[in-house]
Each structure stands twice: as C-alpha cells, then as structure tokens.
C-alpha atoms as a PDB file:
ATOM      1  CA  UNK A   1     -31.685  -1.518 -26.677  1.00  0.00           C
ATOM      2  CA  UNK A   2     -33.471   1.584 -27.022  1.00  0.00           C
ATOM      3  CA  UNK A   3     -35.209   0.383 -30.323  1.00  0.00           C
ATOM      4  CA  UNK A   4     -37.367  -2.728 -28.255  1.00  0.00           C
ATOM      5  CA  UNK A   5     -37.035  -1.068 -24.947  1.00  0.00           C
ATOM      6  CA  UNK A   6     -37.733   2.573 -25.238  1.00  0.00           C
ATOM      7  CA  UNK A   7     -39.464   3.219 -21.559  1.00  0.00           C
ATOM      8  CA  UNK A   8     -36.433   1.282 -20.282  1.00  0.00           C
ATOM      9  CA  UNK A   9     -34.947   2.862 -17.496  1.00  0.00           C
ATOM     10  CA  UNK A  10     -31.080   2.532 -17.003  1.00  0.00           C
ATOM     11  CA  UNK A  11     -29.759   1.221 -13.819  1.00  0.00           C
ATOM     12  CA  UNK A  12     -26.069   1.026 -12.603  1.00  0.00           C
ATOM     13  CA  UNK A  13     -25.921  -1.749 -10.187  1.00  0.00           C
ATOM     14  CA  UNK A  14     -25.163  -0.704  -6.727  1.00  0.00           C
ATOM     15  CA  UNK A  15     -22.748  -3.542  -6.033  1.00  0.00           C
ATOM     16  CA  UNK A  16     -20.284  -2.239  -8.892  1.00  0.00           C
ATOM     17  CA  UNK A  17     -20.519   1.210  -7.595  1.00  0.00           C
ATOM     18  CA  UNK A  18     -18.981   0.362  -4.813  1.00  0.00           C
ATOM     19  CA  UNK A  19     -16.395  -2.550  -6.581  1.00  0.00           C
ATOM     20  CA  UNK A  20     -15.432   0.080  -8.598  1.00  0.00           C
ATOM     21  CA  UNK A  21     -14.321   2.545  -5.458  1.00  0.00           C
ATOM     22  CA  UNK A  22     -13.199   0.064  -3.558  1.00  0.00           C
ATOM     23  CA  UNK A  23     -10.754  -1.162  -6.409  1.00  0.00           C
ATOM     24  CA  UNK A  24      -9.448   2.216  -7.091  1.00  0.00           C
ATOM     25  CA  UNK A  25      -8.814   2.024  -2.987  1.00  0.00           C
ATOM     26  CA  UNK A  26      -6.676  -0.737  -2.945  1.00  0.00           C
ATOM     27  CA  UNK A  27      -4.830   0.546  -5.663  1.00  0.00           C
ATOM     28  CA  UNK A  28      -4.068   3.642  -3.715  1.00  0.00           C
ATOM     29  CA  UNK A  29      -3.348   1.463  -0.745  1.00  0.00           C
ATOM     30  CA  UNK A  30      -0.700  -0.673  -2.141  1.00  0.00           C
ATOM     31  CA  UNK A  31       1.217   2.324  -4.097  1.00  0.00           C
ATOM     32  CA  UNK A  32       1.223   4.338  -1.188  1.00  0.00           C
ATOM     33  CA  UNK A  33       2.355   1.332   1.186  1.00  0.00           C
ATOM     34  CA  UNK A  34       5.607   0.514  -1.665  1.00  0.00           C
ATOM     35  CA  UNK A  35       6.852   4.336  -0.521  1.00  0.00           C
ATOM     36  CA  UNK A  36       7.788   2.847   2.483  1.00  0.00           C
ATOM     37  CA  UNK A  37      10.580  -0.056   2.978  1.00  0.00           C
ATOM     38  CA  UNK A  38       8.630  -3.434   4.051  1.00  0.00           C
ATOM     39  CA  UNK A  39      10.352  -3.265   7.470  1.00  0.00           C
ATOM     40  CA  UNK A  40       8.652   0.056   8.399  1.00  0.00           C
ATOM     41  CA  UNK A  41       5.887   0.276  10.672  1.00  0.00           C
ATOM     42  CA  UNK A  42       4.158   1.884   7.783  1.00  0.00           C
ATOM     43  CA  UNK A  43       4.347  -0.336   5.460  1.00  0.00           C
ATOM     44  CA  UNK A  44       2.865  -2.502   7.703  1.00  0.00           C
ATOM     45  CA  UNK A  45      -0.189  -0.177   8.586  1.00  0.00           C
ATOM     46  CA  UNK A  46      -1.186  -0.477   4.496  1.00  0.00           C
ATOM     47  CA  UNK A  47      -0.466  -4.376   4.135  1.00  0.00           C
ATOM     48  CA  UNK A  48      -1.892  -6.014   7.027  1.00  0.00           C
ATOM     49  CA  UNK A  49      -5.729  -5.786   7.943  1.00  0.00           C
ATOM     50  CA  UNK A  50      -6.189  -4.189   4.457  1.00  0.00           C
ATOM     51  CA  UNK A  51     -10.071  -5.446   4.781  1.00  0.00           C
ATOM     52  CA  UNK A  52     -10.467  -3.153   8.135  1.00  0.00           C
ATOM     53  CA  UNK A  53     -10.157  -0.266   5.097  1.00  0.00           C
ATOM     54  CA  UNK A  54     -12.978  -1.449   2.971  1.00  0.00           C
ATOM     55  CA  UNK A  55     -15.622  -2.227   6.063  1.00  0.00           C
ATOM     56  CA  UNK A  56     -18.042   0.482   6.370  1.00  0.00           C
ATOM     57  CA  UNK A  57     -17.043   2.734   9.091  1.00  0.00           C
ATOM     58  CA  UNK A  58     -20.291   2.233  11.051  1.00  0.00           C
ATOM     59  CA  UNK A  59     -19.378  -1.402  11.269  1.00  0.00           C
ATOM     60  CA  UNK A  60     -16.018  -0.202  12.243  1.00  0.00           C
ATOM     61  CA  UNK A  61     -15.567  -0.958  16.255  1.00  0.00           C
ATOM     62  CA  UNK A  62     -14.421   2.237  18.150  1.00  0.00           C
ATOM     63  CA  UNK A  63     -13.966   1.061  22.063  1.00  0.00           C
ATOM     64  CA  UNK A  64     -13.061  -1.954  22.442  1.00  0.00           C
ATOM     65  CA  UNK A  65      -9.457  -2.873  21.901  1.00  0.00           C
ATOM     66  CA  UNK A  66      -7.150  -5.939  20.741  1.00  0.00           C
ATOM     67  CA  UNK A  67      -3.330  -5.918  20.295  1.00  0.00           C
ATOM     68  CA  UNK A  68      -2.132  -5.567  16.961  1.00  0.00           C
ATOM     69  CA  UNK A  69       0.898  -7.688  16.117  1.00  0.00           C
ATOM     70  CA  UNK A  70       2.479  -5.983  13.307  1.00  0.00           C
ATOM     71  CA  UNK A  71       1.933  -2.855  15.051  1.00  0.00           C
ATOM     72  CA  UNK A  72       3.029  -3.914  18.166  1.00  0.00           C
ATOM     73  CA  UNK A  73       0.090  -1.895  19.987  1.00  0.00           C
ATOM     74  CA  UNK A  74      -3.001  -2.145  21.383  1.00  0.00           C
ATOM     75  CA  UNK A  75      -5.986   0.000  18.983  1.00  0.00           C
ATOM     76  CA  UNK A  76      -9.463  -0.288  18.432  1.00  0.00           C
ATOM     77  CA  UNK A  77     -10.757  -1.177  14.431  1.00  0.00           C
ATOM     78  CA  UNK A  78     -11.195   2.606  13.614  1.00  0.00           C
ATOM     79  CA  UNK A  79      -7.911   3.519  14.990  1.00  0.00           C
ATOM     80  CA  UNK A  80      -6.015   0.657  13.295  1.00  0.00           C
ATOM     81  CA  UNK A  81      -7.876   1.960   9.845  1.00  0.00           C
ATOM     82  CA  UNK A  82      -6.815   5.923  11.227  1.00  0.00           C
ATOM     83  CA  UNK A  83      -3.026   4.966  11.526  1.00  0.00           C
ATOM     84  CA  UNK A  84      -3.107   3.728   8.272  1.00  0.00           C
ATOM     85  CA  UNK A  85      -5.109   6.799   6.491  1.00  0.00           C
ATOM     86  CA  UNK A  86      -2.820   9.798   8.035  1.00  0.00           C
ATOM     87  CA  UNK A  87      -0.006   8.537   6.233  1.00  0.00           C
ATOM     88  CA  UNK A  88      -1.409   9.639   3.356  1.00  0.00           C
ATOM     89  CA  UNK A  89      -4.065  12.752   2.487  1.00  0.00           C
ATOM     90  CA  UNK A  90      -4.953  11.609  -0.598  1.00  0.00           C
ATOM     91  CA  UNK A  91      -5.565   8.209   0.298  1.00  0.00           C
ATOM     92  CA  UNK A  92      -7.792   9.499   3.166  1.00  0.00           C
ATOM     93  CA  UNK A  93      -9.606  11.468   0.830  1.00  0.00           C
ATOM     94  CA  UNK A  94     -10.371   8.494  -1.275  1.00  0.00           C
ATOM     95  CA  UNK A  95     -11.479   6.536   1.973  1.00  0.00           C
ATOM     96  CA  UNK A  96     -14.054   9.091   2.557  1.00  0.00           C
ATOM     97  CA  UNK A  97     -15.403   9.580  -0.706  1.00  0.00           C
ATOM     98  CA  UNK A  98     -15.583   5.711  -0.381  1.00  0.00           C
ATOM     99  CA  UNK A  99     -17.327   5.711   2.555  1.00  0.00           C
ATOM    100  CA  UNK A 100     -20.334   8.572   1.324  1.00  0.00           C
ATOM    101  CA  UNK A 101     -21.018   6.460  -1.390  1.00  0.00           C
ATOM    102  CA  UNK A 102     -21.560   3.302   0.463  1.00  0.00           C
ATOM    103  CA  UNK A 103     -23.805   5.391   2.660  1.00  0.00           C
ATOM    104  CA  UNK A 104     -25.357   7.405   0.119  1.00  0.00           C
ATOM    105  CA  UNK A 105     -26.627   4.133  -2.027  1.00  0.00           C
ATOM    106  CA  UNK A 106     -27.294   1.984   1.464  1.00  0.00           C
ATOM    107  CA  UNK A 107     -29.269   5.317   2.865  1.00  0.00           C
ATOM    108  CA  UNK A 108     -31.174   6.202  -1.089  1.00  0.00           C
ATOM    109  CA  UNK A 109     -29.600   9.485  -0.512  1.00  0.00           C
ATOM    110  CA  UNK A 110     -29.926  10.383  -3.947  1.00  0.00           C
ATOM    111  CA  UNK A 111     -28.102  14.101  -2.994  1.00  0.00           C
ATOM    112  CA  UNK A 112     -25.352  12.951  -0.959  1.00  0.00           C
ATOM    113  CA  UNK A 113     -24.182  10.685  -4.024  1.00  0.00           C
ATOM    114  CA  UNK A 114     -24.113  13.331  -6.984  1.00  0.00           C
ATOM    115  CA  UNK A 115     -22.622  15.458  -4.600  1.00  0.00           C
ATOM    116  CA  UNK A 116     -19.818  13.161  -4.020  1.00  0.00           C
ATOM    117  CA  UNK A 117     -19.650  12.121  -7.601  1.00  0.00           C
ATOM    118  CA  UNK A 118     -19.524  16.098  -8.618  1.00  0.00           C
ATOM    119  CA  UNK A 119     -17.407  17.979  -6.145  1.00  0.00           C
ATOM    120  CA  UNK A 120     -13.869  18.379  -7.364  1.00  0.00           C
ATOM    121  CA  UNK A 121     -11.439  15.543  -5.354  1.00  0.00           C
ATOM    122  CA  UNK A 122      -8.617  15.935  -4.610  1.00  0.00           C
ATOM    123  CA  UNK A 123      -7.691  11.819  -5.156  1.00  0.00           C
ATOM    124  CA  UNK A 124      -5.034  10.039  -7.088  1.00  0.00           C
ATOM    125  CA  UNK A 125      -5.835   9.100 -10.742  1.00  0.00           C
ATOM    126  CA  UNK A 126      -7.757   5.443  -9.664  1.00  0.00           C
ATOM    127  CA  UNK A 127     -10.385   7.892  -8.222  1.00  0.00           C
ATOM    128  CA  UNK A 128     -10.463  10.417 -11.050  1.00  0.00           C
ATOM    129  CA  UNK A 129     -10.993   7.704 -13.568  1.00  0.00           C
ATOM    130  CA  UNK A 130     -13.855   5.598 -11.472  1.00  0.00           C
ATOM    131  CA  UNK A 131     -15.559   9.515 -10.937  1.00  0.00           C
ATOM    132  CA  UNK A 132     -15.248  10.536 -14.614  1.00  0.00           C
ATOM    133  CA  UNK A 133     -17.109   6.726 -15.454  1.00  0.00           C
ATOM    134  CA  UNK A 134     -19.931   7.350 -12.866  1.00  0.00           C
ATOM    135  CA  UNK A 135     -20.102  10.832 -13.928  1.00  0.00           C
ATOM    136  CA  UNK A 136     -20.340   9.910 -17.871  1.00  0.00           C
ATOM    137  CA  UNK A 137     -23.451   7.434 -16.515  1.00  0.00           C
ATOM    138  CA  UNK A 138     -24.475   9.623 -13.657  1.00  0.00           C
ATOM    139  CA  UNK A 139     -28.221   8.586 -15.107  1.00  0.00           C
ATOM    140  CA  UNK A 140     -27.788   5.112 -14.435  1.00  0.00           C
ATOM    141  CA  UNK A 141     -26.166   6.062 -11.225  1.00  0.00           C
ATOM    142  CA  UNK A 142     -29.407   7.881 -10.060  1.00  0.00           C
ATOM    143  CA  UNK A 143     -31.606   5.179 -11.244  1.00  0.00           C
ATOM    144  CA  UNK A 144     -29.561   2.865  -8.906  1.00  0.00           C
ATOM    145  CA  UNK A 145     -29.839   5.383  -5.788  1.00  0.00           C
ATOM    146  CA  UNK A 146     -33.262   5.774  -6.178  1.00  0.00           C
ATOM    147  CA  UNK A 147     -34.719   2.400  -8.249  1.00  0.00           C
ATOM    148  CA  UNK A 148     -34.810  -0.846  -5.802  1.00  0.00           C
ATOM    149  CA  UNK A 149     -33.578  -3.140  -9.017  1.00  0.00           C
ATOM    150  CA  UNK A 150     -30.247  -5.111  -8.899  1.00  0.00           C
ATOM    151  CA  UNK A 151     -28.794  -7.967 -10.705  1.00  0.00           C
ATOM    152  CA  UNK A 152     -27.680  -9.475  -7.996  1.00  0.00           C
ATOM    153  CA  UNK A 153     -29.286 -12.624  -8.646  1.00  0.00           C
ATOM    154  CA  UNK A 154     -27.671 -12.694 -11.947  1.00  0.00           C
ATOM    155  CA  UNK A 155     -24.746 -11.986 -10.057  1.00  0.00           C
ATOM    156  CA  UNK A 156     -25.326 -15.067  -7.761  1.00  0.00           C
ATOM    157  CA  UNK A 157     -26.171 -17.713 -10.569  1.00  0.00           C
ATOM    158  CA  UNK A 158     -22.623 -16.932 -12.197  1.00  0.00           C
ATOM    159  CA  UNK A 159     -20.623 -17.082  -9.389  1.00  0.00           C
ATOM    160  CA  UNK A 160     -22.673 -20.900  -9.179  1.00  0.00           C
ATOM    161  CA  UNK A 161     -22.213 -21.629 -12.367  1.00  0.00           C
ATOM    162  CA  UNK A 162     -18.171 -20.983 -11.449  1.00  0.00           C
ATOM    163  CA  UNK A 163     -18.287 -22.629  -8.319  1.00  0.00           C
ATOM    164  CA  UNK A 164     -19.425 -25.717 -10.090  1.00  0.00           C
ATOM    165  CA  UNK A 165     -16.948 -25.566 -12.810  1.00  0.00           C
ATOM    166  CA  UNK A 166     -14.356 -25.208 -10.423  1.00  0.00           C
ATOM    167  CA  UNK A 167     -15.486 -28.214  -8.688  1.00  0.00           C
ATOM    168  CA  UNK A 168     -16.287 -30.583 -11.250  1.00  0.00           C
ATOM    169  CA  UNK A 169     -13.147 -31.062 -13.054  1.00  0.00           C
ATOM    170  CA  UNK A 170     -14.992 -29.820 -16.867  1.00  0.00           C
ATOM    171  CA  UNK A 171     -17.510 -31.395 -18.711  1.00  0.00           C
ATOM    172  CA  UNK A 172     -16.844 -33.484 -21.834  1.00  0.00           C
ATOM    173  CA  UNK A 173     -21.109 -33.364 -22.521  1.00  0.00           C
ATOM    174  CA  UNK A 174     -22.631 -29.464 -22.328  1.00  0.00           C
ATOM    175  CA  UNK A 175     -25.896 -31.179 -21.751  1.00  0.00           C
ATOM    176  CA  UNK A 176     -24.638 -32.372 -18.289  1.00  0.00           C
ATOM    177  CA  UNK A 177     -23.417 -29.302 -17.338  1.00  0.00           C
ATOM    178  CA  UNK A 178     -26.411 -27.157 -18.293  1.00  0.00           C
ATOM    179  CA  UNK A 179     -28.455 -30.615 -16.291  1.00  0.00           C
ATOM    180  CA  UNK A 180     -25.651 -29.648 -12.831  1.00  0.00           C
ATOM    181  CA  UNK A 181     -26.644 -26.194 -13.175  1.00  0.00           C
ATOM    182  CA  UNK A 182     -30.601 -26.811 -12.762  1.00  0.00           C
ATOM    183  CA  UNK A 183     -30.247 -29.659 -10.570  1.00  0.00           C
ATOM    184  CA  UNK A 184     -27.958 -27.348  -8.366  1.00  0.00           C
ATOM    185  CA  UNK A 185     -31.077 -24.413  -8.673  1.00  0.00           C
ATOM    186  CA  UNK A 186     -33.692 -27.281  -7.951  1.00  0.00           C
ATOM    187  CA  UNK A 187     -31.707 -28.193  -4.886  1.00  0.00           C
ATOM    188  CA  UNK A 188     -31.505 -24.389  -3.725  1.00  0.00           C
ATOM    189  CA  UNK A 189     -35.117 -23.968  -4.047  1.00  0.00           C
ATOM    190  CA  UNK A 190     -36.075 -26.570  -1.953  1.00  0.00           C
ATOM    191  CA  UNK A 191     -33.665 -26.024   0.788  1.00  0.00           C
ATOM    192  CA  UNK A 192     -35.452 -22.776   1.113  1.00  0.00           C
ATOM    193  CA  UNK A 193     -38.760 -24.197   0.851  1.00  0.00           C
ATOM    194  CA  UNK A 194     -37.844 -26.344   3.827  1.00  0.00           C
ATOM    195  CA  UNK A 195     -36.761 -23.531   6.051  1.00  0.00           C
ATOM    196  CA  UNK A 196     -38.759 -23.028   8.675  1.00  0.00           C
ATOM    197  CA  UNK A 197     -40.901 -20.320   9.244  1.00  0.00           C
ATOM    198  CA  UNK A 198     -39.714 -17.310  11.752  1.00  0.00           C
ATOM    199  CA  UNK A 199     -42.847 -16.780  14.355  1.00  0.00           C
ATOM    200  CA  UNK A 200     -42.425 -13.370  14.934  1.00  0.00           C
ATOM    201  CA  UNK A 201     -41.366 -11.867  18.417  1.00  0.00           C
ATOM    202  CA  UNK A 202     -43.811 -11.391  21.305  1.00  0.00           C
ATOM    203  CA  UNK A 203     -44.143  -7.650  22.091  1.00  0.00           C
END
C-alpha cells in the first residue's frame, strides 16, 4: 500500500476501537458471572441487562428508578450497572478503561486515549490482548482520534448487502443481485432526497 500510496495516512476506525473493548467486556462479563451458581443474585446481576454495561455512562440514568425483576429491587440504570461491577475489580477496571475510550474518541481527546492505551491495567487477558493490538497500531489509533475519516459507510453498504441476502432467499443470476444492490442504493438516495428540509428554530 505504501508503494501507490506513500502520503497515505493510516486510520483505525473508531467503531472497532470500541467493538474491540466492548468484546473483551463481555467476555469478562460472562466468565465472571459462571463463578457464581445461576440461582444467585449474582449471577443474575452479570446475565440480565448485560446492554446497561456497554451504554456510555453519560447516557446511563442516575435518579430515576424502576424495579428490577431479577433483582428483586428498585435501582436506577447506573446502580443496576454498579451492583454488577463490585462483584468483580477487574471487571470494573475493564468497564472504565471502556468507558475513557468511548469518551476519549467521542471527545478527540487525543491524550486521554494513549494514556489509557499506555498505563499498565490491571484487566483480565481479553483486555491485555485488545491493549497490546491498539498499542502495536497506536499510529492508526491517533489518526482515528484526531482524523474525522471512518468507513462507516463501507460499513453500512455490507451490512445491506447482508440484509438483502438474508432476505432474498440467494440468487441463481449474480447479475440480479449486483442489479438488488443498486436498485436498493437508488431507492436510499431518493428517500433522502425527498426528506424535507428542517427550517431552523426561531431564536
């Protein structure tokens, strides 16, 4: 790549940054939940509103509460998530160091992410391996902190491309497929064409 793109810059997408840590998250999760029997109220802290564990914690609510059923208690989101994270250190650790990175790369804090990526963790080996990958391509990860490119688009036109597989039973004739695809694109285009127009708010 070098050879016909030598200004190129490289980028580490932002959105596998954080697929990467939350991964290595869940993986914590679940081995630290199957140290407890399945009838413990631990066990059910770590399996049920696992996705309360990968929200950021801003979006996290902190006041207003709602009774938990596998609990059996009332809690707010963040104290739900809490219960679940003092059972462990380690797993809390990895939470946080979850959490600074989706801030760090949502903020362009370029320092608060090699920090994070370079201070010495003490996280189970999930962690250590995802750090030691973003450290080997810490380049790519400052490009991405500090760079506005992404692929999400390329992102979004395969999981399209799935979605219509998925839906369409296969193909016999590539052409048609490759035809489903553009027409689909076509289609997506115009919708957004036809989208009105926001005025903007009085002041």
């Amino acid at each position: 790549m070098r050879r016909y793109f030598p200004n190129a810059k490289l980028v580490v997408d932002r959105f596998h940054i954080v697929s990467m840590l939350t991964r290595a998250f869940n993986q914590v999760r679940v081995a630290v939940m199957k140290q407890f029997d399945p009838n413990t109220r631990e066990y059910r802290a770590l399996k049920n509103s696992w996705r309360l564990y990968l929200l950021k914690s801003t979006s996290l609510n902190y006041t207003k509460e709602y009774y938990d059923r596998h609990l059996r208690q009332k809690v707010t989101m963040a104290e739900r998530v809490g219960i679940g994270l003092d059972l462990n250190p380690q797993l809390a650790a990895g939470y946080e160091l979850l959490q600074g990175a989706m801030t760090a790369l949502e903020e362009h804090d370029v320092d608060q992410l090699m920090d994070l990526l370079f201070t010495k963790w003490d996280v189970p080996a999930p962690f250590q391996t995802v750090l030691k990958t973003l450290r080997k391509n810490s380049e790519g990860v400052y490009n991405a902190t500090v760079l506005p490119y992404s692929n999400g688009r390329v992102e979004g036109i395969n999981r399209m491309i799935k979605l219509i597989q998925r839906t369409v039973y296969g193909f016999t004739n590539f052409g048609h497929f490759i035809a489903r695809i553009r027409l689909h694109q076509m289609g997506t285009e115009a919708e957004k064409r036809r989208r009105p127009v926001q005025a903007p708010a009085a002041a």
